[in-house]
PDB file of N, CA and C in Angstrom:
ATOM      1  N   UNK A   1      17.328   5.317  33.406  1.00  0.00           N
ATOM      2  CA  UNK A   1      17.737   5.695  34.740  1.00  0.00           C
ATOM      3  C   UNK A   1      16.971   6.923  35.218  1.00  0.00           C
ATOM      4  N   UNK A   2      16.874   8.004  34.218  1.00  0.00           N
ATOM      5  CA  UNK A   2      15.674   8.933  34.669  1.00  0.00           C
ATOM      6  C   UNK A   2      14.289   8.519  35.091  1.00  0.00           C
ATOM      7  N   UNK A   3      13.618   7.401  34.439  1.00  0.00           N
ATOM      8  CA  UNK A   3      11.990   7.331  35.263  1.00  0.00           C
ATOM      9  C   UNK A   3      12.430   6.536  36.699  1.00  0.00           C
ATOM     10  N   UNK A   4      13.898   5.661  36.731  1.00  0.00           N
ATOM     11  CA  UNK A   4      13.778   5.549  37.620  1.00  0.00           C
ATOM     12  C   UNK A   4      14.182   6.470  39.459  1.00  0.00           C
ATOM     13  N   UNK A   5      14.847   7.097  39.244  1.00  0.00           N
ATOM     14  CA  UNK A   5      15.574   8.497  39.777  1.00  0.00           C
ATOM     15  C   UNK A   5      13.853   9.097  40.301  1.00  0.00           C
ATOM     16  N   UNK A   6      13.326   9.678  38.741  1.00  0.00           N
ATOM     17  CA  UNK A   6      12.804  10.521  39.269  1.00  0.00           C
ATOM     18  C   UNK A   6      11.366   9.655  40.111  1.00  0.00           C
ATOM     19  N   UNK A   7      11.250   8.385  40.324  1.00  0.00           N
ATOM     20  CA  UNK A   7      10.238   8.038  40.697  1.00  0.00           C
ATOM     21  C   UNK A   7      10.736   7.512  42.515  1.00  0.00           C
ATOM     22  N   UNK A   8      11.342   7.470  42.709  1.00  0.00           N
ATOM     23  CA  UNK A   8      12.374   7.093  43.930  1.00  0.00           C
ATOM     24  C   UNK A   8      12.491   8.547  44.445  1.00  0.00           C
ATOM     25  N   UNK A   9      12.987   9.151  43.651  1.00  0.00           N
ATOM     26  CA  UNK A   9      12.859  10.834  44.558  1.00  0.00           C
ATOM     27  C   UNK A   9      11.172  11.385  44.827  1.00  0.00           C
ATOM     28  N   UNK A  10      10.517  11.160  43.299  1.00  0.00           N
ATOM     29  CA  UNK A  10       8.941  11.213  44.331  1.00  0.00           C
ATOM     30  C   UNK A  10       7.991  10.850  45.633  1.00  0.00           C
ATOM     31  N   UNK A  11       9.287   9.520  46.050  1.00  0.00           N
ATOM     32  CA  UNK A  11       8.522   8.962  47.180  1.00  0.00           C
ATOM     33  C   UNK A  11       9.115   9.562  48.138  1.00  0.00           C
ATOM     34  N   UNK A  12      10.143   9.734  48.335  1.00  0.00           N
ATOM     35  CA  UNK A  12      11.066  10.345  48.967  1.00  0.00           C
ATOM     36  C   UNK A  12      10.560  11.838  49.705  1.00  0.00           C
ATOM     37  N   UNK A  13      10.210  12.527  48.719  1.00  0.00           N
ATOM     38  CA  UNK A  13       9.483  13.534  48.593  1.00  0.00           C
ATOM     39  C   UNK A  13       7.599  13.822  49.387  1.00  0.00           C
ATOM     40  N   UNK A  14       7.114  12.612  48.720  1.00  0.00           N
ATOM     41  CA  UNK A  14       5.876  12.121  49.635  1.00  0.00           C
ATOM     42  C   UNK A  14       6.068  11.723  51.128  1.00  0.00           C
ATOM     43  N   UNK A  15       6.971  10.872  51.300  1.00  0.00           N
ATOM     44  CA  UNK A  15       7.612  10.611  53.207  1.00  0.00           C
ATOM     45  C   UNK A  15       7.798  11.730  53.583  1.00  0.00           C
ATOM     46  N   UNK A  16       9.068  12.018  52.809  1.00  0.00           N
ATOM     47  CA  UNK A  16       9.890  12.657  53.783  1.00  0.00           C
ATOM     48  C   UNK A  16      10.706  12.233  55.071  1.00  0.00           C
ATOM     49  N   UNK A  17      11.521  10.598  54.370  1.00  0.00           N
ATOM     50  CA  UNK A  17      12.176  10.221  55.638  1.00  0.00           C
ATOM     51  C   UNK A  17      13.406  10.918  56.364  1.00  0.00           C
ATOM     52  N   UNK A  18      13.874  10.219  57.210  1.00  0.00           N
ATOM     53  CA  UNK A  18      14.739  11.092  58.415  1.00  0.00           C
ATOM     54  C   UNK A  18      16.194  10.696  57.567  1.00  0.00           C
ATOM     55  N   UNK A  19      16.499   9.978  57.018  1.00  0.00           N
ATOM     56  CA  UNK A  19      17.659   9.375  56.476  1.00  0.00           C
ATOM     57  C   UNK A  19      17.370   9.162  54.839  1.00  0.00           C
ATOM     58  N   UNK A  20      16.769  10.440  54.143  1.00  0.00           N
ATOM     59  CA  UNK A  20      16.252   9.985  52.381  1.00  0.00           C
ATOM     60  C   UNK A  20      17.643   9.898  51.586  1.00  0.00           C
ATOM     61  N   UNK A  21      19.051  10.366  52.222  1.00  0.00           N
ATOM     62  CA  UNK A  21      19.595   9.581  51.252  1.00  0.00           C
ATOM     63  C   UNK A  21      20.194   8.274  51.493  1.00  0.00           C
ATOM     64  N   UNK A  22      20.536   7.971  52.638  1.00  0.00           N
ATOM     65  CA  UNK A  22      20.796   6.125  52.666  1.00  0.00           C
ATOM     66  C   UNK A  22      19.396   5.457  52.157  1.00  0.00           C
ATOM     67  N   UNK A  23      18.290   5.895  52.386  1.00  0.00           N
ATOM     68  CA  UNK A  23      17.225   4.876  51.735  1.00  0.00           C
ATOM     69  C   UNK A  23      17.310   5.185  49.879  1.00  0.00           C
ATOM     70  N   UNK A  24      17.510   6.112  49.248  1.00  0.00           N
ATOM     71  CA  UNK A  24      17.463   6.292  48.247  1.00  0.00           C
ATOM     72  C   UNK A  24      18.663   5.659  47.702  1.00  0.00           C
ATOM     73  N   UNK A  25      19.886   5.498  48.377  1.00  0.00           N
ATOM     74  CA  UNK A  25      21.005   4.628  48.261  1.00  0.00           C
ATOM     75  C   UNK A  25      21.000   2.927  48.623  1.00  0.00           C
ATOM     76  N   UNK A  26      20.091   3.094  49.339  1.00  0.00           N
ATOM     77  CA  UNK A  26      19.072   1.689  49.717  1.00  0.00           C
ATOM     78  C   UNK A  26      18.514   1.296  48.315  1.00  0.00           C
ATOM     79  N   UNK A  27      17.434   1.776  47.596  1.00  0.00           N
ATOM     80  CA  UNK A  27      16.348   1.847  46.817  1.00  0.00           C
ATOM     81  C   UNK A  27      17.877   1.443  45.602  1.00  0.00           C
ATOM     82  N   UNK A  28      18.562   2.143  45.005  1.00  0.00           N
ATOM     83  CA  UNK A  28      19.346   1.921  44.144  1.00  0.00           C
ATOM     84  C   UNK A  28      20.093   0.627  44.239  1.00  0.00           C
ATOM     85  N   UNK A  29      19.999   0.200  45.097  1.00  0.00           N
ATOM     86  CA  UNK A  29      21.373  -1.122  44.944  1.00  0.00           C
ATOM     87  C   UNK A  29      19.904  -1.981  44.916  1.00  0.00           C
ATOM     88  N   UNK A  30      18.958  -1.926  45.007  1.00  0.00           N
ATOM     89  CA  UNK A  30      18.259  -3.144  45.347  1.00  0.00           C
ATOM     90  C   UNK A  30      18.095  -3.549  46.322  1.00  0.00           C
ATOM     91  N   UNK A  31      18.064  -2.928  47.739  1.00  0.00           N
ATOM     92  CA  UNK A  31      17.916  -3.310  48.983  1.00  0.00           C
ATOM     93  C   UNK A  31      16.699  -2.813  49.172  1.00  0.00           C
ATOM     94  N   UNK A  32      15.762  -1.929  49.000  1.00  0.00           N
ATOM     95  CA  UNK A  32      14.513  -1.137  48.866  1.00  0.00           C
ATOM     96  C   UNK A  32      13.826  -1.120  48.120  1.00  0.00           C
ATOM     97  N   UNK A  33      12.316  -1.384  47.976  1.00  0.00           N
ATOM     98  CA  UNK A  33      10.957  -0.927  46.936  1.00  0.00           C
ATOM     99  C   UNK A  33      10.957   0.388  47.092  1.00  0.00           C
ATOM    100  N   UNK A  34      10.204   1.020  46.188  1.00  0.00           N
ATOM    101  CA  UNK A  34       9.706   2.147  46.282  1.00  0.00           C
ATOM    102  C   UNK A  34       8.298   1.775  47.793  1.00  0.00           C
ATOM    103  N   UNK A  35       8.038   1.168  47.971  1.00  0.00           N
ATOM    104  CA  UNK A  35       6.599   0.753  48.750  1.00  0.00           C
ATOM    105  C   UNK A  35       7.563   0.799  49.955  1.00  0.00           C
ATOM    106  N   UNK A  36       8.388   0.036  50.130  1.00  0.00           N
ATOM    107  CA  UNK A  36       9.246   0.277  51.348  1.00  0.00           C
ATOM    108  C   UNK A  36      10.017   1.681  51.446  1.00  0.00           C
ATOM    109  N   UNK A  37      10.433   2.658  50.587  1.00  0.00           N
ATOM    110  CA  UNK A  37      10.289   3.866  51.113  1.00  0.00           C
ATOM    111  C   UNK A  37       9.729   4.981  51.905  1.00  0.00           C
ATOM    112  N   UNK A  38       8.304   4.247  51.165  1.00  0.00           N
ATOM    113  CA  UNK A  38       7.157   5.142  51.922  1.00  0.00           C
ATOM    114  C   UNK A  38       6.750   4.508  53.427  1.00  0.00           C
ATOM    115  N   UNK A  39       7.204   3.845  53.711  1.00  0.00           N
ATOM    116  CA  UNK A  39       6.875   3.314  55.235  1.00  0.00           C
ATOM    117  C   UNK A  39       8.312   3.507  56.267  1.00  0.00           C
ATOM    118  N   UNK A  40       9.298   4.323  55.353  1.00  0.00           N
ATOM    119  CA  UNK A  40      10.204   4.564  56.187  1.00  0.00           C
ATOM    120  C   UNK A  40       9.820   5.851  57.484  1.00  0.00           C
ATOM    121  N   UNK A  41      10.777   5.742  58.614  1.00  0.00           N
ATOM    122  CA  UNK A  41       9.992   6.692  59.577  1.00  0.00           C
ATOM    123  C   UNK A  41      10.505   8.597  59.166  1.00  0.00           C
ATOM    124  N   UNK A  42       9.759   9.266  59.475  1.00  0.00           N
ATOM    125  CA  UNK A  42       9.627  10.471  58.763  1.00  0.00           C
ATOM    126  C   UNK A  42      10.597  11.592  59.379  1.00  0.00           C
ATOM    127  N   UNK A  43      10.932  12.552  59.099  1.00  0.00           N
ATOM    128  CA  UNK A  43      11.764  13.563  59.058  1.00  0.00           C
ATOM    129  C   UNK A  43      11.081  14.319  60.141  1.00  0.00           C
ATOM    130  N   UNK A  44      11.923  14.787  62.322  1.00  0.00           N
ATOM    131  CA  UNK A  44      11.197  15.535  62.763  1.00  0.00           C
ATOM    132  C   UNK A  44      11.395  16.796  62.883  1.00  0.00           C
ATOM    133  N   UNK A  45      12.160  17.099  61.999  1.00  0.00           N
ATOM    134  CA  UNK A  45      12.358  18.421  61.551  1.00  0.00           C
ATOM    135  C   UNK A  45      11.162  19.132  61.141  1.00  0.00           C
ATOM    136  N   UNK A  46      10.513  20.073  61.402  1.00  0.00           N
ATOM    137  CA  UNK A  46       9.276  20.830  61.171  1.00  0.00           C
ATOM    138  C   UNK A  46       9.340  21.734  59.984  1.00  0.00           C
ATOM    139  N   UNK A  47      10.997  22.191  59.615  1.00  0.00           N
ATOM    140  CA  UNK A  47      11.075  22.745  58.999  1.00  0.00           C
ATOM    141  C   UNK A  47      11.149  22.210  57.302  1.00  0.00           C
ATOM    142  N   UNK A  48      11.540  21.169  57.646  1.00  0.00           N
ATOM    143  CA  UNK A  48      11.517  20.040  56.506  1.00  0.00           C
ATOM    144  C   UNK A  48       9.945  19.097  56.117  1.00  0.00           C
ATOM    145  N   UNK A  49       9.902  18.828  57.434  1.00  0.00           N
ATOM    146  CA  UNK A  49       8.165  18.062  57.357  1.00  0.00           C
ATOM    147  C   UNK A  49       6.974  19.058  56.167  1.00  0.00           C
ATOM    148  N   UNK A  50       7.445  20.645  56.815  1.00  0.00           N
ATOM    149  CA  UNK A  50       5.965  21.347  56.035  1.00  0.00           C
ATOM    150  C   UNK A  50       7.139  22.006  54.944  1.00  0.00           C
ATOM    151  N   UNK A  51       7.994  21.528  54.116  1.00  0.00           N
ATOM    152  CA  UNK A  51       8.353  22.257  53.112  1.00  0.00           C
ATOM    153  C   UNK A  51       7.498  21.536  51.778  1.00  0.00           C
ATOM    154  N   UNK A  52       7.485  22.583  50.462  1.00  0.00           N
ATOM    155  CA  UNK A  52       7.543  21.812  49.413  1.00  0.00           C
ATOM    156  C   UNK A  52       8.365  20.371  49.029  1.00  0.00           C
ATOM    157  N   UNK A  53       7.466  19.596  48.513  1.00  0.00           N
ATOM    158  CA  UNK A  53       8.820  18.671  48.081  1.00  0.00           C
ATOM    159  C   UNK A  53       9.819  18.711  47.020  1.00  0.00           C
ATOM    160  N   UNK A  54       9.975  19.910  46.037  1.00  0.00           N
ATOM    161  CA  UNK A  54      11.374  20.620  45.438  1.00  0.00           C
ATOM    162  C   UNK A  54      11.745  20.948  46.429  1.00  0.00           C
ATOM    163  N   UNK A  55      11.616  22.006  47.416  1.00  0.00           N
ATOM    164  CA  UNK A  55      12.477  22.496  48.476  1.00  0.00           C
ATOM    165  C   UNK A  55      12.907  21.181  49.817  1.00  0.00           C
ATOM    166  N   UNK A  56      11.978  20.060  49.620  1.00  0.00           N
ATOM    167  CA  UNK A  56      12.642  19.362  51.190  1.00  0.00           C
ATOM    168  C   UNK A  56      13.309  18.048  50.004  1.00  0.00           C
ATOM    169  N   UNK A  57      13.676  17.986  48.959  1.00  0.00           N
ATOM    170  CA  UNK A  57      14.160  17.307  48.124  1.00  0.00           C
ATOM    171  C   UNK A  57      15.997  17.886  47.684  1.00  0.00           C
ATOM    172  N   UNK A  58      15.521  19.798  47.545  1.00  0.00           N
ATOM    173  CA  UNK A  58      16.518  20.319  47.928  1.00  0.00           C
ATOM    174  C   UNK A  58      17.842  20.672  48.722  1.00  0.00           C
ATOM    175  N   UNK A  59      16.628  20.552  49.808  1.00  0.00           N
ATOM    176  CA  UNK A  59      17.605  20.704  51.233  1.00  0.00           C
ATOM    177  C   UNK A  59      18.100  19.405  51.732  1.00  0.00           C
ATOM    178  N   UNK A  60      17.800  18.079  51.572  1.00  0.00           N
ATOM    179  CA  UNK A  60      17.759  16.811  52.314  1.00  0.00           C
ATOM    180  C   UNK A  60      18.312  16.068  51.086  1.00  0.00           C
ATOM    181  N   UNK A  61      18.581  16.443  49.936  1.00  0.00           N
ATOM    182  CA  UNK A  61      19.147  15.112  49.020  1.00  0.00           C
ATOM    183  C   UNK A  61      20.065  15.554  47.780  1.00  0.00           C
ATOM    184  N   UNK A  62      19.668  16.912  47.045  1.00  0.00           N
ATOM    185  CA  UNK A  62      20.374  17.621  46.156  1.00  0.00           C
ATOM    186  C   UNK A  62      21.786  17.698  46.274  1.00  0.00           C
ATOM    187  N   UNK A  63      22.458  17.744  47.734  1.00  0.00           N
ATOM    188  CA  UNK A  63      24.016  17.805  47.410  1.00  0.00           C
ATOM    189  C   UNK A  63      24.478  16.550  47.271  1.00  0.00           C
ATOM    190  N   UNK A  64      24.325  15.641  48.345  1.00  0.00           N
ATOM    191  CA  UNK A  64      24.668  14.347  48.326  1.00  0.00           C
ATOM    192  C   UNK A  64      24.488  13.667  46.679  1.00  0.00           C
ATOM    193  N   UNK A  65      23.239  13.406  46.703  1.00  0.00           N
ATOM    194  CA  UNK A  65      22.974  13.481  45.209  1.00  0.00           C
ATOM    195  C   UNK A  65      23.859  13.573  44.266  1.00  0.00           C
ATOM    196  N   UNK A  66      24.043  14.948  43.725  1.00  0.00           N
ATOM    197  CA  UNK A  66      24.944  15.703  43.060  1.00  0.00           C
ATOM    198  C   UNK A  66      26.254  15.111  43.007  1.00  0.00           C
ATOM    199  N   UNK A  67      27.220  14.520  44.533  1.00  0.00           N
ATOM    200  CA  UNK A  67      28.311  14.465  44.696  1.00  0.00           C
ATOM    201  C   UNK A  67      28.605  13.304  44.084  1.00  0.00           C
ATOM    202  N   UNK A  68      27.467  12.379  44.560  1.00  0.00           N
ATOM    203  CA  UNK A  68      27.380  10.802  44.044  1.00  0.00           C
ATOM    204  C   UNK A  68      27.238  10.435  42.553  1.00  0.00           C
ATOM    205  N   UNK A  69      26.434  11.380  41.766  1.00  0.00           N
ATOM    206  CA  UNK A  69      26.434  11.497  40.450  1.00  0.00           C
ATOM    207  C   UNK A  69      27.648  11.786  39.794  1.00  0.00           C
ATOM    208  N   UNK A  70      28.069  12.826  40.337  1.00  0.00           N
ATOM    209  CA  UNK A  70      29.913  13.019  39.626  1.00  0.00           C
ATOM    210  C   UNK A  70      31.103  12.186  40.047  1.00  0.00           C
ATOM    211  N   UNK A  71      30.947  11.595  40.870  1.00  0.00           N
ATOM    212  CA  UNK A  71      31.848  10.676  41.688  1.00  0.00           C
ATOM    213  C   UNK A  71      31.406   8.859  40.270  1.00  0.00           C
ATOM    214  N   UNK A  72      30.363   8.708  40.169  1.00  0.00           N
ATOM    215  CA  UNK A  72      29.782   8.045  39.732  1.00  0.00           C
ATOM    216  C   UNK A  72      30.430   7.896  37.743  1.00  0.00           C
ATOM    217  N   UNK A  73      30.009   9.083  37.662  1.00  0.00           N
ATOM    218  CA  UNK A  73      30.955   9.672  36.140  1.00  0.00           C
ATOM    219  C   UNK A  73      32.207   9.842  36.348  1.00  0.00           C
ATOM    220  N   UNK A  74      32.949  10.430  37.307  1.00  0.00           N
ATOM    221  CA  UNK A  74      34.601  10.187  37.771  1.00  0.00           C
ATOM    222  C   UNK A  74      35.168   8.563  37.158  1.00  0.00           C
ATOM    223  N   UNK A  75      33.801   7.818  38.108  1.00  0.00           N
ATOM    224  CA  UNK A  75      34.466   6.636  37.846  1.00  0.00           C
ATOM    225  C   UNK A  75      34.851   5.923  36.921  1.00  0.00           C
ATOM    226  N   UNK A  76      33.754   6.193  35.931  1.00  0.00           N
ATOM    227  CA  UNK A  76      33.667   5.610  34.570  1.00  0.00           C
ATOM    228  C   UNK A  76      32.698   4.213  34.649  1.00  0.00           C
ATOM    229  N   UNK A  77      32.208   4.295  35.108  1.00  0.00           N
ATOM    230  CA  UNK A  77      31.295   2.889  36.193  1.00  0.00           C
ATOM    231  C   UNK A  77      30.858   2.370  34.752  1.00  0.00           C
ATOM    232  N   UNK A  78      30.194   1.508  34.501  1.00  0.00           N
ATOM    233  CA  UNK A  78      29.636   0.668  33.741  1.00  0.00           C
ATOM    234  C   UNK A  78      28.174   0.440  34.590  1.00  0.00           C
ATOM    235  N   UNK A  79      28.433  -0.035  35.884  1.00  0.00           N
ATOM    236  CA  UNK A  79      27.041  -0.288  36.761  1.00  0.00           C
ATOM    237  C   UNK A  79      26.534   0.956  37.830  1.00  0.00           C
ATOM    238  N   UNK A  80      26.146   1.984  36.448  1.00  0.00           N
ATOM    239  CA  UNK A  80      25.890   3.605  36.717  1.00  0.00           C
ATOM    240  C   UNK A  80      24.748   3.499  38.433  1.00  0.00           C
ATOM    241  N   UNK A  81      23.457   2.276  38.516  1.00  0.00           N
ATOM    242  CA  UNK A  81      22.652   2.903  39.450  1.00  0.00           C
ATOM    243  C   UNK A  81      23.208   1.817  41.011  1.00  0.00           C
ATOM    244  N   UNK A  82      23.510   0.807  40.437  1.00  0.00           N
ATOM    245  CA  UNK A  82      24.159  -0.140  41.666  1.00  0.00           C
ATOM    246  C   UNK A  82      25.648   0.650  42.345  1.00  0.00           C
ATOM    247  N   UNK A  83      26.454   1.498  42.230  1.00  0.00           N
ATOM    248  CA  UNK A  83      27.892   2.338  42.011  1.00  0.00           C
ATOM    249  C   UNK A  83      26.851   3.600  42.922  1.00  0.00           C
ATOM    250  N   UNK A  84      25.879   4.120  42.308  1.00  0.00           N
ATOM    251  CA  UNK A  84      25.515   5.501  42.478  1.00  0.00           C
ATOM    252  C   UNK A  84      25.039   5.063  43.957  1.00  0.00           C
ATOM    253  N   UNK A  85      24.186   3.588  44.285  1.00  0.00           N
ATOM    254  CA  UNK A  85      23.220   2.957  45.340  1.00  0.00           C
ATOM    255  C   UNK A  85      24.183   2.831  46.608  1.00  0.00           C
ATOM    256  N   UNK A  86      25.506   2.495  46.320  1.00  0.00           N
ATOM    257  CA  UNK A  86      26.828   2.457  46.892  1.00  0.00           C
ATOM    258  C   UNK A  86      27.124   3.215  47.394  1.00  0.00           C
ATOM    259  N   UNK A  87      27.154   4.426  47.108  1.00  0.00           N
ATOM    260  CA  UNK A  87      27.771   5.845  47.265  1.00  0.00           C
ATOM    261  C   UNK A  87      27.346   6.357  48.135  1.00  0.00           C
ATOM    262  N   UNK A  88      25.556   6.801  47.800  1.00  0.00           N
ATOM    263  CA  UNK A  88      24.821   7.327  48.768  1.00  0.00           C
ATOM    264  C   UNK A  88      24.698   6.566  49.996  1.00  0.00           C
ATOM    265  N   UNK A  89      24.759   5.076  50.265  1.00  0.00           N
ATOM    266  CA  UNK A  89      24.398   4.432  51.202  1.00  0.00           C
ATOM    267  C   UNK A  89      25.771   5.135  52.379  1.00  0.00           C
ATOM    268  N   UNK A  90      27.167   5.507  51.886  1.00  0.00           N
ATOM    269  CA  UNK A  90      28.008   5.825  52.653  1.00  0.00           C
ATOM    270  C   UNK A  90      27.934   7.047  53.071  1.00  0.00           C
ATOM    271  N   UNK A  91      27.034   8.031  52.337  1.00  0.00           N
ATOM    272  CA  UNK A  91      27.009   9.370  52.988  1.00  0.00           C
ATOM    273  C   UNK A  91      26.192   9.425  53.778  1.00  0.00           C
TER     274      UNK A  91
END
C-alpha cells in the first residue's frame, strides 16, 4: 500500500489538481489511473500552483488524508485502500 500511496501522491504533486483529494479518492477505489490524474484540471490558486510539492501536498491533502487513514483503522476494514478510496471521495 506504500508504493502505492506514495506513487498517486507523486502525481498529485506533479498536477497539482483543483480537487487532489476526491481524485486521489478516485485513484484508490479504482475509478482513476495514475495517467488520468495527471490530466486532471489544475489548482488556480497561485499560492498552491508555485509551492513545493511537500508543501502543496501539505496544504491540499495531509489533513484529509490523515483523517481518512484513522477513520480507516477505526474501522478495522479488511479492504484498507478501496474503504480509504471511499472516504476521501466524500471529503
Amino acid at each position: 500500500m506504500a508504493c502505492e500511496l506514495q506513487e498517486k501522491l507523486w502525481a498529485l504533486a506533479e498536477r497539482r489538481p483543483s480537487e487532489p483529494c476526491k481524485l486521489l479518492g478516485q485513484a484508490f477505489a479504482g475509478k482513476k489511473s495514475v495517467g488520468e490524474l495527471s490530466k486532471a484540471p489544475q489548482t488556480t490558486d497561485p499560492g498552491l500552483k508555485s509551492a513545493p510539492p511537500r508543501e502543496f501536498l501539505h496544504s491540499a491533502v495531509a489533513e484529509d488524508l490523515e483523517k481518512a487513514l484513522v477513520e480507516v483503522y477505526n474501522k478495522g476494514s479488511r479492504r484498507v485502500v478501496s474503504d480509504l478510496g471511499e472516504i476521501l471521495m466524500k471529503q
